[in-house]
C-alpha atoms as a PDB file:
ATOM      1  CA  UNK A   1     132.124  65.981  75.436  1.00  0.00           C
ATOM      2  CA  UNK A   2     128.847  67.004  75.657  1.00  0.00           C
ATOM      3  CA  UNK A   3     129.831  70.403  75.533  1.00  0.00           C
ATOM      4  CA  UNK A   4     131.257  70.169  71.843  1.00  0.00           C
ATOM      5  CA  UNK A   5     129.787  71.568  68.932  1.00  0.00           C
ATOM      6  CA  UNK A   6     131.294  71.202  65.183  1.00  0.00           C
ATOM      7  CA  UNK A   7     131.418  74.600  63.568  1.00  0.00           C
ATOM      8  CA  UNK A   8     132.496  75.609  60.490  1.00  0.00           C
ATOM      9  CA  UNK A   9     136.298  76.673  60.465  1.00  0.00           C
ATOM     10  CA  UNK A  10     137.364  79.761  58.059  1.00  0.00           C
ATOM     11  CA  UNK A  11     138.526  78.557  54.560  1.00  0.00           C
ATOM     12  CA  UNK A  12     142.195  79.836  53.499  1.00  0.00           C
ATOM     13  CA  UNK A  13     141.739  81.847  49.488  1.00  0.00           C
ATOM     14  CA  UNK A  14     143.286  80.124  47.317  1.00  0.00           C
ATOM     15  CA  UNK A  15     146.484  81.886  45.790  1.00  0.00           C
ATOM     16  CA  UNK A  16     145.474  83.813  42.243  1.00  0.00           C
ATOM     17  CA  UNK A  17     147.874  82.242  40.237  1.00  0.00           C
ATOM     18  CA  UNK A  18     146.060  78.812  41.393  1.00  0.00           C
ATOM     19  CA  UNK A  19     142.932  79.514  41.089  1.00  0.00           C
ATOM     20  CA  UNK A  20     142.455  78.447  37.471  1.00  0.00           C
ATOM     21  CA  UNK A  21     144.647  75.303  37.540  1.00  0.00           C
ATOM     22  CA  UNK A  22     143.173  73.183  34.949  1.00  0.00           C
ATOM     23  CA  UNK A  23     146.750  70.641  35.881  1.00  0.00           C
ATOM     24  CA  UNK A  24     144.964  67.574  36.886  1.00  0.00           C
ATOM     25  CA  UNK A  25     141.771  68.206  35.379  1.00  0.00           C
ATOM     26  CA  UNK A  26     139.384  68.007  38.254  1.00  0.00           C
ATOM     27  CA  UNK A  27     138.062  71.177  37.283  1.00  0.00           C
ATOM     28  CA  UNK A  28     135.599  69.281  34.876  1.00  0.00           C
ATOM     29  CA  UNK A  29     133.714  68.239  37.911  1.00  0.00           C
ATOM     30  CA  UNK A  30     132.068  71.410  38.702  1.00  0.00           C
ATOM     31  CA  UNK A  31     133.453  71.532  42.178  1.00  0.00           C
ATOM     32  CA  UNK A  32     135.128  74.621  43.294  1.00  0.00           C
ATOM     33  CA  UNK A  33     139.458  74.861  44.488  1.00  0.00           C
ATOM     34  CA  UNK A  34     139.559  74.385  48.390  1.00  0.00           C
ATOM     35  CA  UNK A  35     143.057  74.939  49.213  1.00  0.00           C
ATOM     36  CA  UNK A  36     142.231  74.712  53.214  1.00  0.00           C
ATOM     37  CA  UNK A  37     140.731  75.737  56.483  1.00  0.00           C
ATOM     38  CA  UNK A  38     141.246  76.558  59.917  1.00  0.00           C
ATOM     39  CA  UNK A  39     144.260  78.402  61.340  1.00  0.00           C
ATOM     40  CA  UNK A  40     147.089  79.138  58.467  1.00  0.00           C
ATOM     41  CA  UNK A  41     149.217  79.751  60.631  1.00  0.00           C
ATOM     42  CA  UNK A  42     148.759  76.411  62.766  1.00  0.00           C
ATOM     43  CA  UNK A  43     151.368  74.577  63.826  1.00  0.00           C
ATOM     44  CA  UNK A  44     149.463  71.311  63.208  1.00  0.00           C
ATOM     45  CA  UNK A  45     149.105  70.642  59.677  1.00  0.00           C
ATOM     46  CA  UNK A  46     146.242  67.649  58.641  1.00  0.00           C
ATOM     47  CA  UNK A  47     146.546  66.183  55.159  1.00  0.00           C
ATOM     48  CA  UNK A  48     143.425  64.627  54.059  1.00  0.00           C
ATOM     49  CA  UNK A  49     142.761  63.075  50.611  1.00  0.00           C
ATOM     50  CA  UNK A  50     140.238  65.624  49.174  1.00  0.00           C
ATOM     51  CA  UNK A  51     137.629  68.170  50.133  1.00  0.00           C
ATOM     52  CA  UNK A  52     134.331  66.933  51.442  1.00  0.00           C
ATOM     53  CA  UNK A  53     130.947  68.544  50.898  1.00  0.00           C
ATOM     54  CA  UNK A  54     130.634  72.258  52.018  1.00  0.00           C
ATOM     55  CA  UNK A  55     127.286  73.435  51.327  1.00  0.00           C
ATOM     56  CA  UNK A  56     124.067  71.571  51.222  1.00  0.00           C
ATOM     57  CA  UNK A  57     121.896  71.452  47.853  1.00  0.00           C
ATOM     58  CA  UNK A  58     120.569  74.889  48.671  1.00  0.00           C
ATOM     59  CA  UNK A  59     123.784  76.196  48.430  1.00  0.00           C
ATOM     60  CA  UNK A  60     124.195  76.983  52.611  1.00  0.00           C
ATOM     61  CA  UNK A  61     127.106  76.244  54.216  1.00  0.00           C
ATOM     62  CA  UNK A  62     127.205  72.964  55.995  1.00  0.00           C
ATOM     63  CA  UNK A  63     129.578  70.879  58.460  1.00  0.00           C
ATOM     64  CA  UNK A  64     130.273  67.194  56.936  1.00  0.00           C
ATOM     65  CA  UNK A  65     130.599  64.357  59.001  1.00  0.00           C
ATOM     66  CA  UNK A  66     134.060  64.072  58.405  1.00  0.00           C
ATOM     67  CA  UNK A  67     135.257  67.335  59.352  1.00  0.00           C
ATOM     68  CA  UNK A  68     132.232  67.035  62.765  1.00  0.00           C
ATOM     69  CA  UNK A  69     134.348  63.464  63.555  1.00  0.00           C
ATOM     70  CA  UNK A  70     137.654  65.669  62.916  1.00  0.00           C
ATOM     71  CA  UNK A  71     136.852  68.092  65.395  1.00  0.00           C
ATOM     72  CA  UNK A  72     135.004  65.976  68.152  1.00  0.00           C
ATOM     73  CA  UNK A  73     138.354  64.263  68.018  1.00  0.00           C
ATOM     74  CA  UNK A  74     140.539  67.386  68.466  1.00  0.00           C
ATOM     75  CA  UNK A  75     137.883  68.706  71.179  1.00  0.00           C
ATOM     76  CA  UNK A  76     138.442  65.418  73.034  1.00  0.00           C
ATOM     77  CA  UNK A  77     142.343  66.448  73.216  1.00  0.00           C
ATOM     78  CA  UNK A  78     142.300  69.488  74.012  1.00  0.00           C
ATOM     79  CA  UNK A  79     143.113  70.929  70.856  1.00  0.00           C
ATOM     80  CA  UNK A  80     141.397  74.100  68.732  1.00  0.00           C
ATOM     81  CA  UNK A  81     140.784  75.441  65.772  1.00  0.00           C
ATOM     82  CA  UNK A  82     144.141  77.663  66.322  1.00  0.00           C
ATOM     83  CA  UNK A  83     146.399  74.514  66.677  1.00  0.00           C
ATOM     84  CA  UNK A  84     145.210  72.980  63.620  1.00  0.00           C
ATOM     85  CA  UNK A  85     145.203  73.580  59.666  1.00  0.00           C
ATOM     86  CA  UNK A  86     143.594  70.989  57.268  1.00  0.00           C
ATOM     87  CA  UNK A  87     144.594  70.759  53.594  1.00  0.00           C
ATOM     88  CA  UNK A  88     143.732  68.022  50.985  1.00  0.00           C
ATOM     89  CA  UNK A  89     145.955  65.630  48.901  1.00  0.00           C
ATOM     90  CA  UNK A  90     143.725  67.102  45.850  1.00  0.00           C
ATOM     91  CA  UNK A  91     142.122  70.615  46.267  1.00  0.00           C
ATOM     92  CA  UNK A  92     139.041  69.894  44.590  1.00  0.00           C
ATOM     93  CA  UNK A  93     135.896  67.285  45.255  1.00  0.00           C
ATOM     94  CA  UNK A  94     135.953  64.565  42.651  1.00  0.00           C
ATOM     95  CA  UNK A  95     132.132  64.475  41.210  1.00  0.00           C
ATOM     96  CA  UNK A  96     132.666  60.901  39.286  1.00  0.00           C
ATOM     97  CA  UNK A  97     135.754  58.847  38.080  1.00  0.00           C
ATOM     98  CA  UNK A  98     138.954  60.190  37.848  1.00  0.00           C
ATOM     99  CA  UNK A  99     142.477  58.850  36.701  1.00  0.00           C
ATOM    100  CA  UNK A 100     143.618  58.571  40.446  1.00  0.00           C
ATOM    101  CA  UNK A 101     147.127  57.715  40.477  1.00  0.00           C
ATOM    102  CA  UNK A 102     148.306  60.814  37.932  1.00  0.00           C
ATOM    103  CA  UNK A 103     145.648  63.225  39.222  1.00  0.00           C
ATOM    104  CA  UNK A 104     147.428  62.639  42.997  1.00  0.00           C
ATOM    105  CA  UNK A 105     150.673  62.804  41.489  1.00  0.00           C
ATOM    106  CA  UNK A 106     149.679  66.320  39.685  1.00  0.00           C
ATOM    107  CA  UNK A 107     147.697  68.096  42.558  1.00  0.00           C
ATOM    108  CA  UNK A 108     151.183  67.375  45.178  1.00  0.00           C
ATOM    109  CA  UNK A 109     152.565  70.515  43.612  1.00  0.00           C
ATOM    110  CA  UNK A 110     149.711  72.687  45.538  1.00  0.00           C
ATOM    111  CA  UNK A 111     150.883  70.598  48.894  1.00  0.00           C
ATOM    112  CA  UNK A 112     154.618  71.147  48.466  1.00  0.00           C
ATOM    113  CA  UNK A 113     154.106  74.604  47.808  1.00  0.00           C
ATOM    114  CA  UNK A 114     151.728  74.912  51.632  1.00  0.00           C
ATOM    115  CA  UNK A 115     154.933  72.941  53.005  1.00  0.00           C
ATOM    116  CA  UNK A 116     157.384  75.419  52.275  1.00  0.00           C
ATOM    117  CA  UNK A 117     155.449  78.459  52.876  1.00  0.00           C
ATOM    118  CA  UNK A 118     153.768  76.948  56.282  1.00  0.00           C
ATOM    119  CA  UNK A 119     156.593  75.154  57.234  1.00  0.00           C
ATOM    120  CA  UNK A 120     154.471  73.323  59.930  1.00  0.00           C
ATOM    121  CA  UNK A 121     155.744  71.597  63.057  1.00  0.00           C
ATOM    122  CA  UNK A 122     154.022  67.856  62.836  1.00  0.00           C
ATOM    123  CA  UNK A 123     152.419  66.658  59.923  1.00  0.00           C
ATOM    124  CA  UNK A 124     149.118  64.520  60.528  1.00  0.00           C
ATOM    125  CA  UNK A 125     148.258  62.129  57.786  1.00  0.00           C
ATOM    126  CA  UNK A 126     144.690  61.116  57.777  1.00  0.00           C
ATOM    127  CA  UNK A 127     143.540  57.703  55.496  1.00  0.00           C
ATOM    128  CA  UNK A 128     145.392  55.525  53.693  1.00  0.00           C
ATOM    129  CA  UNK A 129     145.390  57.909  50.230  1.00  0.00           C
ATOM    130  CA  UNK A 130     146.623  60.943  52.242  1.00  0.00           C
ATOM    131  CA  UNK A 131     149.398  58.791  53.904  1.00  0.00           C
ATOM    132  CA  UNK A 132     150.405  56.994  50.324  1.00  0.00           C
ATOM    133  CA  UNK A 133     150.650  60.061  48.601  1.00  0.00           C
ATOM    134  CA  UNK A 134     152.795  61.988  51.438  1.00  0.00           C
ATOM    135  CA  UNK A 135     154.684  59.160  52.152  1.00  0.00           C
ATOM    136  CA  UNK A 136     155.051  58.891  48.240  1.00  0.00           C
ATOM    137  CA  UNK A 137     154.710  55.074  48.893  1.00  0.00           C
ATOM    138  CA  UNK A 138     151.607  53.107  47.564  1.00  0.00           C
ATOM    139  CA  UNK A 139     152.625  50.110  49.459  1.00  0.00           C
ATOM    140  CA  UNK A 140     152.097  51.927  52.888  1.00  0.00           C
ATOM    141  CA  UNK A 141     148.864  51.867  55.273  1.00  0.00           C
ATOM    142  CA  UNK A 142     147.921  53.883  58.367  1.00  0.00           C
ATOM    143  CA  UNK A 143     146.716  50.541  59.992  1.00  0.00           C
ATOM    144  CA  UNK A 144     150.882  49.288  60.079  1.00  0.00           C
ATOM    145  CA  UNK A 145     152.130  53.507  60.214  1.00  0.00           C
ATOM    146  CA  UNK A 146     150.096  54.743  63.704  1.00  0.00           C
ATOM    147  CA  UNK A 147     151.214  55.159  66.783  1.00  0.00           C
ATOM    148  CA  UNK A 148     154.432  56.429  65.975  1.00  0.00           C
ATOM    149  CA  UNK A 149     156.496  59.640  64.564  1.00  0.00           C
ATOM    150  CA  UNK A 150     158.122  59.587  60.721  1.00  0.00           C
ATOM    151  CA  UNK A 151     160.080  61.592  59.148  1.00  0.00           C
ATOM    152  CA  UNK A 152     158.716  62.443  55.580  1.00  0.00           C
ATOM    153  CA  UNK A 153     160.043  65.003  53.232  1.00  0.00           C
ATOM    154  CA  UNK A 154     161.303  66.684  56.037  1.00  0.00           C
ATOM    155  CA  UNK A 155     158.834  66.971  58.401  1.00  0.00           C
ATOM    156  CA  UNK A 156     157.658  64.926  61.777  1.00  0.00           C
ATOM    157  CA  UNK A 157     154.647  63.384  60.501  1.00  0.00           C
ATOM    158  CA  UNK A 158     152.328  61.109  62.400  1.00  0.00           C
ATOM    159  CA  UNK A 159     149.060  58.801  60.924  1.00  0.00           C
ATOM    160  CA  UNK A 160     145.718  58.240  61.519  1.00  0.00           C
ATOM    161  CA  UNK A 161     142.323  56.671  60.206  1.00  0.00           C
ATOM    162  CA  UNK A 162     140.267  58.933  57.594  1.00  0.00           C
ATOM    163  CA  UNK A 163     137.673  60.550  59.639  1.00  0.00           C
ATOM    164  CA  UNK A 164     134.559  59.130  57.268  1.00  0.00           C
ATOM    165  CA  UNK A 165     136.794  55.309  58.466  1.00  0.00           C
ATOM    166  CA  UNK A 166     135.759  56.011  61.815  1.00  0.00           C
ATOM    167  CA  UNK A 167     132.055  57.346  61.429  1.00  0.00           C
ATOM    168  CA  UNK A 168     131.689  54.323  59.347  1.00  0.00           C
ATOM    169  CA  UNK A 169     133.244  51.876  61.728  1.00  0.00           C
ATOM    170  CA  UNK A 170     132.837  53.012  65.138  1.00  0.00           C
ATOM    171  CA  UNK A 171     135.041  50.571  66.665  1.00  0.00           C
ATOM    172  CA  UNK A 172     137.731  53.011  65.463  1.00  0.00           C
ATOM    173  CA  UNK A 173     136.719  55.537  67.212  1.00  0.00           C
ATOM    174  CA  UNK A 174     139.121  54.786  69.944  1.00  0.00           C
ATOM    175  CA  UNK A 175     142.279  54.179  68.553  1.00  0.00           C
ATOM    176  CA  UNK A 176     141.434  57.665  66.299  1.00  0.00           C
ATOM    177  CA  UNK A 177     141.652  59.493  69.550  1.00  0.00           C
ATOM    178  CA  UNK A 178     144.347  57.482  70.820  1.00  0.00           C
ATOM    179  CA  UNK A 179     146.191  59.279  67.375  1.00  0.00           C
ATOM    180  CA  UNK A 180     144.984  62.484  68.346  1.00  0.00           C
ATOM    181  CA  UNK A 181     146.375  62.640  71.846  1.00  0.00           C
ATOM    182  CA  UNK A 182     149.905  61.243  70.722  1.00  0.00           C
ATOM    183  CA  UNK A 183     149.937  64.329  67.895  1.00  0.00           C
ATOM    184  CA  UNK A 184     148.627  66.761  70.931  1.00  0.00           C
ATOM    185  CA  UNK A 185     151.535  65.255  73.282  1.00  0.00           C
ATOM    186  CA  UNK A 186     153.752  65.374  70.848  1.00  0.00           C
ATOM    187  CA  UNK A 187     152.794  68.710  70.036  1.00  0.00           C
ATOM    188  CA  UNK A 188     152.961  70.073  73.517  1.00  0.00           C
ATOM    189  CA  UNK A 189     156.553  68.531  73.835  1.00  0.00           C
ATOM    190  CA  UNK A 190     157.197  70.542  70.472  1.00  0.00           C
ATOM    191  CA  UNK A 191     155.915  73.946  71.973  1.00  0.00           C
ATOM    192  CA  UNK A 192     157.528  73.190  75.450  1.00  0.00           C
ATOM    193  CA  UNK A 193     160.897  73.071  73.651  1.00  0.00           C
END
């Protein structure tokens, strides 16, 4: 591990006709549309529940712990940059209070649409608000979901703590990467065929 350094993966452009969605009203908050990073073309797609911070206050562009814990955890299973895309439940950072429930419901239109033009081979649901939405369940949780596959809208989808979970409580930092390497075995039975 020592070998690992976070870095920061290439954002996707958001599509034109997206990129003045006022829909759900996070626009009020001043943060700019993120609609993802790493490989497009991944076969891995990560669903987490909204962008984190991308630049410092000076405006440079910065890692954030959750997206450093993210990729220490791929690193530790082998996986890369190529093998994974990350997308978000809502495509903007929320500054301050937000009507949660119908903003969710609202931004799902920009993850369908990624579904059906990425088509991805395993789904990996990160926190309990990626894996409610996707799962279109509010009753759900990742802590009763992990460790096995489901089939959601379609697609093989597996579950894991939210990254900022795990920095918080480092106790999960073990049954995170035990997530990880059943996605990357699952994955390499996937590509195997």
């Amino acid at each position: 591990m020592s070998n690992f350094c976070p870095v920061q993966w290439p954002e996707e452009a958001t599509p034109n006709e997206w990129k003045a969605c006022k829909e759900c009203g996070l626009y009020k908050h001043g943060s700019r549309m993120i609609w993802g990073e790493g490989n497009p073309d991944a076969p891995i797609m990560i669903i987490l529940d909204n962008p984190g911070a991308r630049e410092d206050r000076e405006g440079n562009p910065f890692v954030c712990g959750t997206r450093q814990t993210l990729q220490k955890a791929a690193h530790h299973v082998g996986l890369t940059s190529q093998d994974i895309y990350v997308t978000y439940i809502l495509k903007r950072k929320p500054a301050r209070a937000y009507e949660k429930e119908q903003t969710r419901k609202t931004c799902m239109i920009h993850l369908k649409e990624q579904l059906q033009v990425k088509n991805p081979a395993l789904i990996f649901c990160m926190g309990n608000v990626s894996v409610q939405s996707f799962f279109h369940n509010a009753e759900v949780d990742v802590k009763s979901l992990r460790g096995k596959l489901h089939n959601v809208q379609g697609y093989q989808t597996a579950v894991a703590y939210h990254p900022l979970a795990v920095r918080r409580r480092p106790n999960l930092w073990t049954l995170f990467v035990k997530d990880w390497q059943y996605v990357a075995d699952h994955y390499e039975k996937i590509r195997k065929g």
